[in-house]
Every structure is written in C-alpha cells, then in structure tokens.
PDB file of N, CA and C in Angstrom:
ATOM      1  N   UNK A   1      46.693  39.661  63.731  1.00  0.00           N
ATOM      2  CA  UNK A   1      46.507  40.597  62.636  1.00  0.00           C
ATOM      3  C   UNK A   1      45.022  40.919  62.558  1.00  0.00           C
ATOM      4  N   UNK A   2      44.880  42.093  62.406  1.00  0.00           N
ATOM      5  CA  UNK A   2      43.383  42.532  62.236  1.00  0.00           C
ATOM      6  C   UNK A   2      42.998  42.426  60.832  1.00  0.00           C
ATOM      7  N   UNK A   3      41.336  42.027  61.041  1.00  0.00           N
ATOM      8  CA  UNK A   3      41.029  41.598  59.543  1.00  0.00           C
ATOM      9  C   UNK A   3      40.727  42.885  58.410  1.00  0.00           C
ATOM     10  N   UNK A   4      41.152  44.466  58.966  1.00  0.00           N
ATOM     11  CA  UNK A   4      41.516  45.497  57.115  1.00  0.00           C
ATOM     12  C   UNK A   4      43.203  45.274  57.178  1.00  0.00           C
ATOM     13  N   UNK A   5      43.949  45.043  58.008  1.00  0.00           N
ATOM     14  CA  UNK A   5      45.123  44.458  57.676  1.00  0.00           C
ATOM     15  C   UNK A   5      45.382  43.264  56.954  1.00  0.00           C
ATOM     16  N   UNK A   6      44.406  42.380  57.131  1.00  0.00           N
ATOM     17  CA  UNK A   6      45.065  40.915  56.641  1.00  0.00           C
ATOM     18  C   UNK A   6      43.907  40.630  55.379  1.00  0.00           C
ATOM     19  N   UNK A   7      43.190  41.800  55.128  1.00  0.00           N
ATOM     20  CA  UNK A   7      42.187  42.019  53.861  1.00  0.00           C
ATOM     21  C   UNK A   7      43.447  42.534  52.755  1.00  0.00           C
ATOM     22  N   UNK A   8      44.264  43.391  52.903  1.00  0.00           N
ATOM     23  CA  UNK A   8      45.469  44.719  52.864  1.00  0.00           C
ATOM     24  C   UNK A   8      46.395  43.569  52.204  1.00  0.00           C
ATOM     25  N   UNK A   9      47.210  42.888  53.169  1.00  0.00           N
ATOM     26  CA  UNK A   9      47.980  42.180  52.680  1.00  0.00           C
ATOM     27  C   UNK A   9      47.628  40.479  51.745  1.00  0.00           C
ATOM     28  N   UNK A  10      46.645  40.568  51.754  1.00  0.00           N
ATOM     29  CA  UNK A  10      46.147  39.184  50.873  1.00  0.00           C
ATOM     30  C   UNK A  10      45.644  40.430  49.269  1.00  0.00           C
ATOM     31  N   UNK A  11      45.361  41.230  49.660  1.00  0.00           N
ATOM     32  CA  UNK A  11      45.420  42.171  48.111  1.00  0.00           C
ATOM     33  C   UNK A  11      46.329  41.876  47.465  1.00  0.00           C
ATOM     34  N   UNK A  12      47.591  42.499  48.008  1.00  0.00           N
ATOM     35  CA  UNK A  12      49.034  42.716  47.557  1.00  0.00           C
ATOM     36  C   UNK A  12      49.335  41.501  47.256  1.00  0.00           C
ATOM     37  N   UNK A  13      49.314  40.598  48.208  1.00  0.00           N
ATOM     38  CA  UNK A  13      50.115  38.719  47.772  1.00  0.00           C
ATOM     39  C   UNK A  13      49.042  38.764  46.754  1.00  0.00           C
ATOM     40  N   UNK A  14      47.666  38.199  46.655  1.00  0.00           N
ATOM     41  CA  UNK A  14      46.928  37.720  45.046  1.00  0.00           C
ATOM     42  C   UNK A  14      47.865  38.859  43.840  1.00  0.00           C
ATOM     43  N   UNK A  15      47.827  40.360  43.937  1.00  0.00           N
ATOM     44  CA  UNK A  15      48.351  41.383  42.837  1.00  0.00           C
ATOM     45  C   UNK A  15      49.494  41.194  42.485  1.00  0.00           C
ATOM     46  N   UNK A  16      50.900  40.544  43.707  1.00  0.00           N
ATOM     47  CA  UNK A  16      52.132  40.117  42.928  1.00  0.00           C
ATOM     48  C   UNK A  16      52.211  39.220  42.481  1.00  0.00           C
ATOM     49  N   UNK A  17      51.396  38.398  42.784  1.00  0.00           N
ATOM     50  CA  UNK A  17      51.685  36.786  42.322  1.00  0.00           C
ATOM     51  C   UNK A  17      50.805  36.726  41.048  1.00  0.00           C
ATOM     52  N   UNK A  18      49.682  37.607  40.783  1.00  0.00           N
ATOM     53  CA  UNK A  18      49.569  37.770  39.226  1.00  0.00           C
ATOM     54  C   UNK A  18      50.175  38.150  38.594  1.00  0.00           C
ATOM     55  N   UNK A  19      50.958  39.320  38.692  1.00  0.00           N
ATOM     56  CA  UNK A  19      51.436  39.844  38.165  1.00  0.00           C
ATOM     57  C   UNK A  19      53.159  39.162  37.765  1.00  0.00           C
ATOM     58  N   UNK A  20      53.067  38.046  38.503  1.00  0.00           N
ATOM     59  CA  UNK A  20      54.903  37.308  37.948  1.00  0.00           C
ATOM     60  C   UNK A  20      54.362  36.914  36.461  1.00  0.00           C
ATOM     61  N   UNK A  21      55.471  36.559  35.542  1.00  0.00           N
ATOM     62  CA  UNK A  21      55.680  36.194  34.763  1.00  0.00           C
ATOM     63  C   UNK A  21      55.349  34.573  34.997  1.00  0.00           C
ATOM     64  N   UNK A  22      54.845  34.185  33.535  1.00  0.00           N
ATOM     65  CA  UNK A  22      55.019  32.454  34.009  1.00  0.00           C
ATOM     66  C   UNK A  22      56.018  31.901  33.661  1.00  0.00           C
ATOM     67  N   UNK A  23      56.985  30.904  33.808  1.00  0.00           N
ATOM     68  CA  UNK A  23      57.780  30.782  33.840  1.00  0.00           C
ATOM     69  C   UNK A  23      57.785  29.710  32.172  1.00  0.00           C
ATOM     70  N   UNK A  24      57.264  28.898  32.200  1.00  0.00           N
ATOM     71  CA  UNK A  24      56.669  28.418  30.379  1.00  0.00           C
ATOM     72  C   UNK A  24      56.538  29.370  29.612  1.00  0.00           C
ATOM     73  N   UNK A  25      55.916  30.518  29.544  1.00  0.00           N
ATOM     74  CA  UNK A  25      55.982  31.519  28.539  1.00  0.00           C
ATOM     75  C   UNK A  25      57.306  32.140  28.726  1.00  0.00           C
ATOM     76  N   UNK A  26      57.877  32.408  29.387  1.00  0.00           N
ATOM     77  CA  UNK A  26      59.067  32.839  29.558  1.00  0.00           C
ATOM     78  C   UNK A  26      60.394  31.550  29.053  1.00  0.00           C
ATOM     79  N   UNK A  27      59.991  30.508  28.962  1.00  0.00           N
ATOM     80  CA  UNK A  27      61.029  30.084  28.346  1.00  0.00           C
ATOM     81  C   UNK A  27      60.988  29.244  27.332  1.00  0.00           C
ATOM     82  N   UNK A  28      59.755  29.424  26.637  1.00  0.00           N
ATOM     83  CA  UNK A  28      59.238  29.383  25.343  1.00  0.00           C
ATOM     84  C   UNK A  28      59.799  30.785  24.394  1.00  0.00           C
ATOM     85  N   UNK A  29      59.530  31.722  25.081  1.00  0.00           N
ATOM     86  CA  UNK A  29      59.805  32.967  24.138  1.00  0.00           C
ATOM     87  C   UNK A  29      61.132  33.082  23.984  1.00  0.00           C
ATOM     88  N   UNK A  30      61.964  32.275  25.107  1.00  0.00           N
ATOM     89  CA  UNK A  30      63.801  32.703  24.818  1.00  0.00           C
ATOM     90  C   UNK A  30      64.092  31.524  24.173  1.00  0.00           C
ATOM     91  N   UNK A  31      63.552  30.161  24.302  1.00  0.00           N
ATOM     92  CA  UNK A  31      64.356  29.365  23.292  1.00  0.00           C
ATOM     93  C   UNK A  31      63.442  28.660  22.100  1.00  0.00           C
ATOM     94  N   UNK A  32      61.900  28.907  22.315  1.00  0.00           N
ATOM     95  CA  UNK A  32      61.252  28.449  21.040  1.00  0.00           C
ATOM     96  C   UNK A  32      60.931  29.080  20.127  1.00  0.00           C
ATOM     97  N   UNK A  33      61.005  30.643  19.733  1.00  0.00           N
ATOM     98  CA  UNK A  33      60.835  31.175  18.652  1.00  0.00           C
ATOM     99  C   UNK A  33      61.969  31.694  17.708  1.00  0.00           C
ATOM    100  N   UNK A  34      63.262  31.281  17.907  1.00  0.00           N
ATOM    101  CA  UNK A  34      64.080  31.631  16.396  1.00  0.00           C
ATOM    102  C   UNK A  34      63.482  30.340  15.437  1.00  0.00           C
ATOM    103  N   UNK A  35      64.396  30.793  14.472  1.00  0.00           N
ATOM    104  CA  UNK A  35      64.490  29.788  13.502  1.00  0.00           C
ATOM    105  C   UNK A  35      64.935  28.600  13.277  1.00  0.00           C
ATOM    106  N   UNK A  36      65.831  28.514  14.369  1.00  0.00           N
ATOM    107  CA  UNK A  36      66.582  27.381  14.359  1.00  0.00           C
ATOM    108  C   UNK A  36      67.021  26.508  15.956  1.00  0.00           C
ATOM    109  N   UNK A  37      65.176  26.773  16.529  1.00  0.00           N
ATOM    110  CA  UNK A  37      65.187  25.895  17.540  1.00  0.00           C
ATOM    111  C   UNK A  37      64.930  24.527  17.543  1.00  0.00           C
ATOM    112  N   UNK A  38      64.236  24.400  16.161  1.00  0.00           N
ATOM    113  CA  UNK A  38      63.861  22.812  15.943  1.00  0.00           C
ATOM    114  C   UNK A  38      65.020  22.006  15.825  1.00  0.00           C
ATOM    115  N   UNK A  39      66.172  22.659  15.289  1.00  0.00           N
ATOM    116  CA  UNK A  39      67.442  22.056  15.186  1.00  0.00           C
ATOM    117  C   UNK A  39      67.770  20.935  16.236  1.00  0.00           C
ATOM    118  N   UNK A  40      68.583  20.255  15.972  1.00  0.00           N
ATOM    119  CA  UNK A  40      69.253  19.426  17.257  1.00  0.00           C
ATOM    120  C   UNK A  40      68.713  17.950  17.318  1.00  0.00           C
ATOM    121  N   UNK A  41      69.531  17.382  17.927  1.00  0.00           N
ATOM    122  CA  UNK A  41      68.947  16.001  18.528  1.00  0.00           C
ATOM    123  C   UNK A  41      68.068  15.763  19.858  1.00  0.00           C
ATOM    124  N   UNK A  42      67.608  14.749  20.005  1.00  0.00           N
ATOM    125  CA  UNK A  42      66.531  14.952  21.212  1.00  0.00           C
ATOM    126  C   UNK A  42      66.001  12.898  20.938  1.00  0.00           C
ATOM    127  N   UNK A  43      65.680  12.648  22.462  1.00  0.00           N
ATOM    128  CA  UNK A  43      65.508  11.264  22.347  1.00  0.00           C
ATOM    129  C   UNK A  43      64.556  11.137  21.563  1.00  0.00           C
ATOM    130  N   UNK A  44      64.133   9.633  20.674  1.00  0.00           N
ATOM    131  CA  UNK A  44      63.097   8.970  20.161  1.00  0.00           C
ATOM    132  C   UNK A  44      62.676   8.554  21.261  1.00  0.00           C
ATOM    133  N   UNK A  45      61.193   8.382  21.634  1.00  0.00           N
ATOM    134  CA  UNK A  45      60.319   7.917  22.207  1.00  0.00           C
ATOM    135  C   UNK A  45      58.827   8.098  20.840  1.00  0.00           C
ATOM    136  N   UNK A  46      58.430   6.598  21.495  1.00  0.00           N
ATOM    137  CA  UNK A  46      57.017   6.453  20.762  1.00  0.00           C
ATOM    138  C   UNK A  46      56.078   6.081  22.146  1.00  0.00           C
ATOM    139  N   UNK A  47      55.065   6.802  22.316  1.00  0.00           N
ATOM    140  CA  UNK A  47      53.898   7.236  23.336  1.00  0.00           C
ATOM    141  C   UNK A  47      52.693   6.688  22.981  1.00  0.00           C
ATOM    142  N   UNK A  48      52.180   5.922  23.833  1.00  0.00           N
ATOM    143  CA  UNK A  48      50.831   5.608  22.906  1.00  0.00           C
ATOM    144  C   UNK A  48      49.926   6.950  23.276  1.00  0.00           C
ATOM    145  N   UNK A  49      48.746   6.977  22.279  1.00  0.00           N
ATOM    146  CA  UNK A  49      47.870   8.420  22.184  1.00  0.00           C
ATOM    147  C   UNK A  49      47.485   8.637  23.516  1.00  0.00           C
ATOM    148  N   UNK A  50      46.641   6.944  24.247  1.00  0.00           N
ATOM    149  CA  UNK A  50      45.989   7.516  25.031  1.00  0.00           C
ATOM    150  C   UNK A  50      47.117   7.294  26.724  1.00  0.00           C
ATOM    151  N   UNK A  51      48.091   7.750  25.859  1.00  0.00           N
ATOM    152  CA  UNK A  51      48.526   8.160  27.590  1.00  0.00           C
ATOM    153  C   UNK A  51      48.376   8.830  28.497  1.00  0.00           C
ATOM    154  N   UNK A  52      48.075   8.559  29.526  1.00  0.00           N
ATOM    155  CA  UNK A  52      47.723  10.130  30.424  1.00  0.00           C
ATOM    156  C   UNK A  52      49.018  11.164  30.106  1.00  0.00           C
ATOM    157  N   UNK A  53      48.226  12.477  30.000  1.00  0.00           N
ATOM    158  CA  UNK A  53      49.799  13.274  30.048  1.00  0.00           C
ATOM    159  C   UNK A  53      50.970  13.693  31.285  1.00  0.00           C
ATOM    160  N   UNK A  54      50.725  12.927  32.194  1.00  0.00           N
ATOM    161  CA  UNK A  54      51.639  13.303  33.151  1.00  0.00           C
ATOM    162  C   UNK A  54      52.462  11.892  32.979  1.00  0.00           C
ATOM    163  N   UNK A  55      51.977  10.765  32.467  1.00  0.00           N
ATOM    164  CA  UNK A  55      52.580  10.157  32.319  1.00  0.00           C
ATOM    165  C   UNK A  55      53.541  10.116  31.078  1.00  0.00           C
ATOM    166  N   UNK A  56      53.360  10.836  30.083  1.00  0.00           N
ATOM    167  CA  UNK A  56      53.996  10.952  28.797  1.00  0.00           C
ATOM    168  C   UNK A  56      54.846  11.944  29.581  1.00  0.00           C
ATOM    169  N   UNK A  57      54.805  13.298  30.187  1.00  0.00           N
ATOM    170  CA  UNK A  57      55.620  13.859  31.215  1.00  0.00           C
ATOM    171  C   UNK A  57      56.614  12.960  31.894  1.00  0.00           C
ATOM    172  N   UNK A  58      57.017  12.122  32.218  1.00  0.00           N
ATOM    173  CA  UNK A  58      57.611  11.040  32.650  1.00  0.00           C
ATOM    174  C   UNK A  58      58.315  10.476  32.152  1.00  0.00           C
ATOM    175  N   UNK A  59      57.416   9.851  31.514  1.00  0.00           N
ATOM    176  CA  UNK A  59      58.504   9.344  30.342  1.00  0.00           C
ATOM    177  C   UNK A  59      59.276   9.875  29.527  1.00  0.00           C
ATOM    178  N   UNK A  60      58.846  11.258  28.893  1.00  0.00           N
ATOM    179  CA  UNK A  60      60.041  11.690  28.159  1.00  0.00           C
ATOM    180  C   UNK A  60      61.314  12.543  28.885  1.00  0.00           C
ATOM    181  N   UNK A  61      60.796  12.887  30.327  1.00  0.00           N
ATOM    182  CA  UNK A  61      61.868  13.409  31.059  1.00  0.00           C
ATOM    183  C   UNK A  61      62.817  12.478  31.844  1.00  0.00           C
ATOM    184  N   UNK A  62      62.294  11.176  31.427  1.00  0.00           N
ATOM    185  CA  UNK A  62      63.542   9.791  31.911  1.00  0.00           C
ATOM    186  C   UNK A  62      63.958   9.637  30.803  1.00  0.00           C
ATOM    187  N   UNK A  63      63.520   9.974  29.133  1.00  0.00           N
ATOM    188  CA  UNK A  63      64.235  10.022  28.123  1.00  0.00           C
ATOM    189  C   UNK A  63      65.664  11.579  28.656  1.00  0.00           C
ATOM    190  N   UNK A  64      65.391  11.959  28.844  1.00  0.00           N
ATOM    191  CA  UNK A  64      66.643  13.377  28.700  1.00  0.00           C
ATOM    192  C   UNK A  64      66.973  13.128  30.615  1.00  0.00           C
ATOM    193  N   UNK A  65      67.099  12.086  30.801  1.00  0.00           N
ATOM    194  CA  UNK A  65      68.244  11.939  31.883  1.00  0.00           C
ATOM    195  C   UNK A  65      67.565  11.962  33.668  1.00  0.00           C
ATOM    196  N   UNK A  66      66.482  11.624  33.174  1.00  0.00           N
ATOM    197  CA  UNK A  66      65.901  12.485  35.250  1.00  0.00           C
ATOM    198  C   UNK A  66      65.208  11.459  35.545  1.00  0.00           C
ATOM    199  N   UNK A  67      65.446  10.549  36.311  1.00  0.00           N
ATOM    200  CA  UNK A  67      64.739  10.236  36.931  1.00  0.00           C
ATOM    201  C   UNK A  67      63.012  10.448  37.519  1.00  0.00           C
ATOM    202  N   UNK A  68      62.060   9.519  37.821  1.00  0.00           N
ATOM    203  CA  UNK A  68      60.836   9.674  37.980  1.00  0.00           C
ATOM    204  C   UNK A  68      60.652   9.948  39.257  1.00  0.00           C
ATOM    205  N   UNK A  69      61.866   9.451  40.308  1.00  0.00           N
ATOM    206  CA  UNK A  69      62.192  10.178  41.231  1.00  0.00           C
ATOM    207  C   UNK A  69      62.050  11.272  41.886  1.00  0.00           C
ATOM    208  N   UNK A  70      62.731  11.733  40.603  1.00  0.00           N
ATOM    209  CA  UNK A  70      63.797  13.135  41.329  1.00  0.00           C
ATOM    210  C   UNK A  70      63.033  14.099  40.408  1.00  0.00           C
ATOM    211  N   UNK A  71      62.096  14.123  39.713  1.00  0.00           N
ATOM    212  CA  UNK A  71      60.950  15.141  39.019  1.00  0.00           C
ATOM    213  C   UNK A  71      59.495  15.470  39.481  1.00  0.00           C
ATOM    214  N   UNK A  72      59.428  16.630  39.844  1.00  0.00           N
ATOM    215  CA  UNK A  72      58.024  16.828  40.391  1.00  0.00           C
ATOM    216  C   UNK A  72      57.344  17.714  39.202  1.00  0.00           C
ATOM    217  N   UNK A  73      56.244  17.573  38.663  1.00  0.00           N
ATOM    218  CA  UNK A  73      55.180  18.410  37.868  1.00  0.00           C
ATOM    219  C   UNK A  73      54.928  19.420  38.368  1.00  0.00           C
ATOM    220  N   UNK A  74      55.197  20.762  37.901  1.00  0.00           N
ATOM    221  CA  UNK A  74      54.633  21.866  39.129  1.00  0.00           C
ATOM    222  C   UNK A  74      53.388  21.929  37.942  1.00  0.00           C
ATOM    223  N   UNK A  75      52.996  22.499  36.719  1.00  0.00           N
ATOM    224  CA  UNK A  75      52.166  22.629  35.530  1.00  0.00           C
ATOM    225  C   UNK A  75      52.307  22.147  34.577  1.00  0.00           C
ATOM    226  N   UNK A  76      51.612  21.882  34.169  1.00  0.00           N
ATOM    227  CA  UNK A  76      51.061  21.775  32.464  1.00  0.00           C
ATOM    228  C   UNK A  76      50.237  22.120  31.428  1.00  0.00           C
ATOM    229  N   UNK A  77      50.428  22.752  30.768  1.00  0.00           N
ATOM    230  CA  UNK A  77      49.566  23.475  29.623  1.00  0.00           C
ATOM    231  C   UNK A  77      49.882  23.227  28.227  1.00  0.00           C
ATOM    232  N   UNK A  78      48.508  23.687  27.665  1.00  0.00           N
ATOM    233  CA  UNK A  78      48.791  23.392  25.952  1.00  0.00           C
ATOM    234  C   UNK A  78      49.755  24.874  25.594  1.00  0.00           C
ATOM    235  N   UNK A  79      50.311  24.719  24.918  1.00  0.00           N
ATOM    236  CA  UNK A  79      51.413  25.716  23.615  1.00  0.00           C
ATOM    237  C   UNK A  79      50.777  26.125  22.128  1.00  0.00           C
ATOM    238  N   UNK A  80      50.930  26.813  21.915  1.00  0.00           N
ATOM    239  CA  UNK A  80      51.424  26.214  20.373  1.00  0.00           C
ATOM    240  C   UNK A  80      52.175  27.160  19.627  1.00  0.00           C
ATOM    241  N   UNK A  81      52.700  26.429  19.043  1.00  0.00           N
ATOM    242  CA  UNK A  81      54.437  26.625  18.044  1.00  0.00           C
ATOM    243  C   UNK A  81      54.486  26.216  16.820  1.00  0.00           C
ATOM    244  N   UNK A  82      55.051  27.096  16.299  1.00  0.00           N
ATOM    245  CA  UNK A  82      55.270  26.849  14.640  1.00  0.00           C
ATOM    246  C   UNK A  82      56.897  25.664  14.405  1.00  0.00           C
ATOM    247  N   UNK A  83      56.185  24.958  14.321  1.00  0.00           N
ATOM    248  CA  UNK A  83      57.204  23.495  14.449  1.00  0.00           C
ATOM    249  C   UNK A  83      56.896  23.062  12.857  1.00  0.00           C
ATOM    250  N   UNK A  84      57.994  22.954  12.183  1.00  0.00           N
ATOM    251  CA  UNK A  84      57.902  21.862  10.566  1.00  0.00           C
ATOM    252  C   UNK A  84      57.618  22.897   9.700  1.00  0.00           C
ATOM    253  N   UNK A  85      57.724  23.980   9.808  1.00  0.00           N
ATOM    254  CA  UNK A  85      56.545  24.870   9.015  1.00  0.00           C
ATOM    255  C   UNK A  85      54.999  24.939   9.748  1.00  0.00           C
ATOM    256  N   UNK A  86      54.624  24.257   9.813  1.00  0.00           N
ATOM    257  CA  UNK A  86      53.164  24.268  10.021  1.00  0.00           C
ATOM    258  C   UNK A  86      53.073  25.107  11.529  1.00  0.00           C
ATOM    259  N   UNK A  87      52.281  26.258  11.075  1.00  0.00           N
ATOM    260  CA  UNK A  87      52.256  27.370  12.056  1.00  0.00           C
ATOM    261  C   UNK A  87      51.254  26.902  13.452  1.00  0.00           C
ATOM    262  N   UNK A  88      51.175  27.197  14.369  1.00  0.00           N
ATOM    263  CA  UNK A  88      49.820  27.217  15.785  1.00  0.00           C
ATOM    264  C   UNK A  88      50.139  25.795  15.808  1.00  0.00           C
ATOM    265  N   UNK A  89      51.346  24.942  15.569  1.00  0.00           N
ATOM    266  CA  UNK A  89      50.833  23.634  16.284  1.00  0.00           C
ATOM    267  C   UNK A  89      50.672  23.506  17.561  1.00  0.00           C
ATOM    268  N   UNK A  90      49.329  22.540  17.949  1.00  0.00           N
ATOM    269  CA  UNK A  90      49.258  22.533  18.806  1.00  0.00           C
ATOM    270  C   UNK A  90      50.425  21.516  20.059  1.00  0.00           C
ATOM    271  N   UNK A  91      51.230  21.943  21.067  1.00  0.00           N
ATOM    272  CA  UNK A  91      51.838  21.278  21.922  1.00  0.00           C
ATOM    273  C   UNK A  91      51.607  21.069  23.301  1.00  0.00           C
ATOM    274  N   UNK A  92      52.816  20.548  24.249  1.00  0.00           N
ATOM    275  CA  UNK A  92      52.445  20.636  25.120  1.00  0.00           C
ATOM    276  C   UNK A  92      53.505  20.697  25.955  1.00  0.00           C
ATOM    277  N   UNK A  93      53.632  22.035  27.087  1.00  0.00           N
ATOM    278  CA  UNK A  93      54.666  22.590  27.818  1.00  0.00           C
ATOM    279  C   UNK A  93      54.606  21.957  29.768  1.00  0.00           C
ATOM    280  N   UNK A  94      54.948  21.555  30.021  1.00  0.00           N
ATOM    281  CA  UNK A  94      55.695  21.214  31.138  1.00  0.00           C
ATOM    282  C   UNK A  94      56.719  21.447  32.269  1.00  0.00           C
ATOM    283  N   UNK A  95      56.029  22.704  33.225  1.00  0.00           N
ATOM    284  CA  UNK A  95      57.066  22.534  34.567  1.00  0.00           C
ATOM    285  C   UNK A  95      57.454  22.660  35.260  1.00  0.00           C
ATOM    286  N   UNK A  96      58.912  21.959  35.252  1.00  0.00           N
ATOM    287  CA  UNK A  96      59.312  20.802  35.860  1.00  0.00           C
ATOM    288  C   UNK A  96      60.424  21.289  37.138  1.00  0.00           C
ATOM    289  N   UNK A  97      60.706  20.024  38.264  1.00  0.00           N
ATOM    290  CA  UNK A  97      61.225  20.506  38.916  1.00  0.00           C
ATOM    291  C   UNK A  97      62.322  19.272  39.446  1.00  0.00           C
ATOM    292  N   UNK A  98      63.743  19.729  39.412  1.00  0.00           N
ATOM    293  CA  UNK A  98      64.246  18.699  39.059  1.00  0.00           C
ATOM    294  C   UNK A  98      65.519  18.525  39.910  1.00  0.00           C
ATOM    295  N   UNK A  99      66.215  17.948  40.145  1.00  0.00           N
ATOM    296  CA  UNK A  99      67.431  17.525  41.487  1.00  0.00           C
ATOM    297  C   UNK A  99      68.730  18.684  40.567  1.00  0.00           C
ATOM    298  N   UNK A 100      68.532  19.449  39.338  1.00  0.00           N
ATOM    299  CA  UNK A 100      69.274  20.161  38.872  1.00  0.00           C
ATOM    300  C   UNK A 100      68.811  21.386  38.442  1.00  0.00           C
ATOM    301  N   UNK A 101      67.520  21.399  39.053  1.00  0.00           N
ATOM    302  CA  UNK A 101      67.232  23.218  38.871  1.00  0.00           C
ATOM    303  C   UNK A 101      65.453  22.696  38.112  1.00  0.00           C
ATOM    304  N   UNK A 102      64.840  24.205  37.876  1.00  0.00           N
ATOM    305  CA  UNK A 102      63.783  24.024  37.075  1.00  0.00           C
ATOM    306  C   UNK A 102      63.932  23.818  35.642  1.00  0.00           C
ATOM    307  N   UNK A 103      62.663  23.238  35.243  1.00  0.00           N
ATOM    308  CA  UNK A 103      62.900  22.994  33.322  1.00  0.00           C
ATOM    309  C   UNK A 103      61.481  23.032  33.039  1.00  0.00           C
ATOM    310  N   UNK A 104      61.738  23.122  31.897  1.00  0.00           N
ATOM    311  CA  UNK A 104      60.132  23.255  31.310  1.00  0.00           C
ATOM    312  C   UNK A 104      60.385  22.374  29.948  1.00  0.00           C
ATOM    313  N   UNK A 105      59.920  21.289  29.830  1.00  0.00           N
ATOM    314  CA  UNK A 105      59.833  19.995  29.044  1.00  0.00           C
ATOM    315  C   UNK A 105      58.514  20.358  27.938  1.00  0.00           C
ATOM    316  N   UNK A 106      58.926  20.576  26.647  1.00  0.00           N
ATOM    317  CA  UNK A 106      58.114  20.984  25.108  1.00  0.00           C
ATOM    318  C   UNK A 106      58.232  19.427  24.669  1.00  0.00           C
ATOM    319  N   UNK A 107      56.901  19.858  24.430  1.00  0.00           N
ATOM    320  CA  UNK A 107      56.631  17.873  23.408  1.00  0.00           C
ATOM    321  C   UNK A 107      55.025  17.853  22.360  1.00  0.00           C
ATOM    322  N   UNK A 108      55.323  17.300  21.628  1.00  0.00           N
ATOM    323  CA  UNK A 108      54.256  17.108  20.696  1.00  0.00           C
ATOM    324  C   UNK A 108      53.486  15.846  21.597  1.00  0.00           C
ATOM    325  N   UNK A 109      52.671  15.728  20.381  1.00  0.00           N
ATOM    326  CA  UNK A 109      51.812  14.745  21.071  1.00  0.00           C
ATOM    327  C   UNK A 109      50.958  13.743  20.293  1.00  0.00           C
ATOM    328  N   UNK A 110      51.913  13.590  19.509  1.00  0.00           N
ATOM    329  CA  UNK A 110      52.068  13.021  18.134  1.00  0.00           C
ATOM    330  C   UNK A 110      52.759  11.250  18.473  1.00  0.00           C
ATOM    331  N   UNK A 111      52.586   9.771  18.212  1.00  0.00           N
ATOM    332  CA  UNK A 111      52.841   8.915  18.654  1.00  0.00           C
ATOM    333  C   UNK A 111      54.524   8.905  18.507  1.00  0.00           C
ATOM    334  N   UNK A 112      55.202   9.653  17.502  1.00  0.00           N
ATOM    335  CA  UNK A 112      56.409   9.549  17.261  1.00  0.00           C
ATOM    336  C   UNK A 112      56.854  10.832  18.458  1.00  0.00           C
ATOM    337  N   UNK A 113      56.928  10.836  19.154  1.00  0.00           N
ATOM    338  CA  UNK A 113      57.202  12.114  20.326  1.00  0.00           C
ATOM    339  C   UNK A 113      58.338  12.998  20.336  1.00  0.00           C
ATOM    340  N   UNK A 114      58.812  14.240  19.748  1.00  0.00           N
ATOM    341  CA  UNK A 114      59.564  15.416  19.688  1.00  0.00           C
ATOM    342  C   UNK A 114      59.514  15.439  21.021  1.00  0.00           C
ATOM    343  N   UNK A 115      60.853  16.495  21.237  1.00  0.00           N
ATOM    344  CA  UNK A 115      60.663  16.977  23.006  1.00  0.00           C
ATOM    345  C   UNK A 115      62.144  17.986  22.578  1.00  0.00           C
ATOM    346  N   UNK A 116      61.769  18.992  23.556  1.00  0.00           N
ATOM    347  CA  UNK A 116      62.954  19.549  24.500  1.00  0.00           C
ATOM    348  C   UNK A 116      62.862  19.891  25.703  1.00  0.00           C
ATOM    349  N   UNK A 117      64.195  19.907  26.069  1.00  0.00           N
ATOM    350  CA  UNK A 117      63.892  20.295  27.560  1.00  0.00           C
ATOM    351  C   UNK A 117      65.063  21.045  27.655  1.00  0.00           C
ATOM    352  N   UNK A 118      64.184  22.444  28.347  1.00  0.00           N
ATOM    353  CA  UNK A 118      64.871  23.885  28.246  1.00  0.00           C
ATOM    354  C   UNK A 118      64.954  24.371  29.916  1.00  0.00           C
ATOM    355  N   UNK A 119      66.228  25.045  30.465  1.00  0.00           N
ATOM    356  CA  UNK A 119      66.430  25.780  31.778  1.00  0.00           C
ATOM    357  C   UNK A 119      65.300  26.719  31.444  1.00  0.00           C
ATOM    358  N   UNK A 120      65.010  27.027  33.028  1.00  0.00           N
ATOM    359  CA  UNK A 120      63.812  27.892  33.477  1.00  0.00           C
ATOM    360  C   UNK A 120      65.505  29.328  34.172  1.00  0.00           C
ATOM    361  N   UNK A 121      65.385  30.292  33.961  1.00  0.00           N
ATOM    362  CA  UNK A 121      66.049  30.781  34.093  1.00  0.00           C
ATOM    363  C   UNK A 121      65.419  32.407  34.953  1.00  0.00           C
TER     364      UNK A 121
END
C-alpha cells in the first residue's frame, strides 16, 4: 500500500471509530434514566473504599453470576445518575465482556455497594 493510500484509509478507520456510539452511554440512556430503574433487587456486597476499582469490578460481577474467569474489562468510567433523589451522583460504569454476551456493570461506590448489570445491545 502506498503511503497517500494508507494516510486515506487510517483517516476513515480513526473518523468511524469516533464516530461509533459508546456502548456505556448507550446503555445507560436505555435502562438508567426512567423512573423506575432503581427499582429491583440486586446483590448486597460491602467493598472496602480503598479497593482498586477493577477489583470492586470483580467482585460485584461474581456477585450477579460470572465468574472472574470468564469476564474481561474492556472500560471503565465515571457516570453520574440521579439515584435516591439526589441528582449528578457520582458512579461508576463498566464494560464488560462476558461467556454470555457484553454488559455494562453500574455501581456506586459507596461501602454498602448498589449495582446493575445491564445487556449491551
């Protein structure tokens, strides 16, 4: 490949691959903003503060069934969500990649630990 060809096509790959959607904001916006996503059950886990967060990643995704195995981290980023009332809390989104498809794992970060874990769709 000549290098204004392979200048040409590394344009286009960096311009689509910005241009995807992320897949955390995308499945934050379909299942964390009604009203009645806080609803539901979801494991207790207590985390100590200073856990690393890939390790709190871990642990709460062997709370909802997956193995440490069979889960790879693709990202992680802060959120924030109006959880309790209290608007912009700050969270933390996760993901994930898993022996049953992708997920993206929501968790506070709070010692008493909230979580869901939502299809990437």
């Amino acid at each position: 490949m000549n290098p204004p060809l392979l200048s040409i096509f590394a344009a286009v790959l960096i311009g689509t691959t910005a241009a995807l959607p992320d897949s955390i904001d995308q499945a934050i916006s379909k299942y964390c903003t009604g009203p009645l996503w806080e609803n539901g059950t979801y494991p207790i886990i207590e985390i100590a503060a200073n856990t690393p967060i890939e390790e709190k990643v871990f642990l709460i995704a062997e709370k909802w069934g997956h193995s440490r195995k069979t889960v790879k981290i693709i990202k992680i980023k802060e959120i924030h969500l109006n959880v309790g009332g209290e608007p912009n809390r700050s969270c933390t989104a996760a993901l994930l990649k898993t022996e049953v498809g992708d997920k993206v794992l929501v968790f506070d970060n709070d010692v008493h630990c909230w979580s869901r874990l939502v299809n990437v769709n």
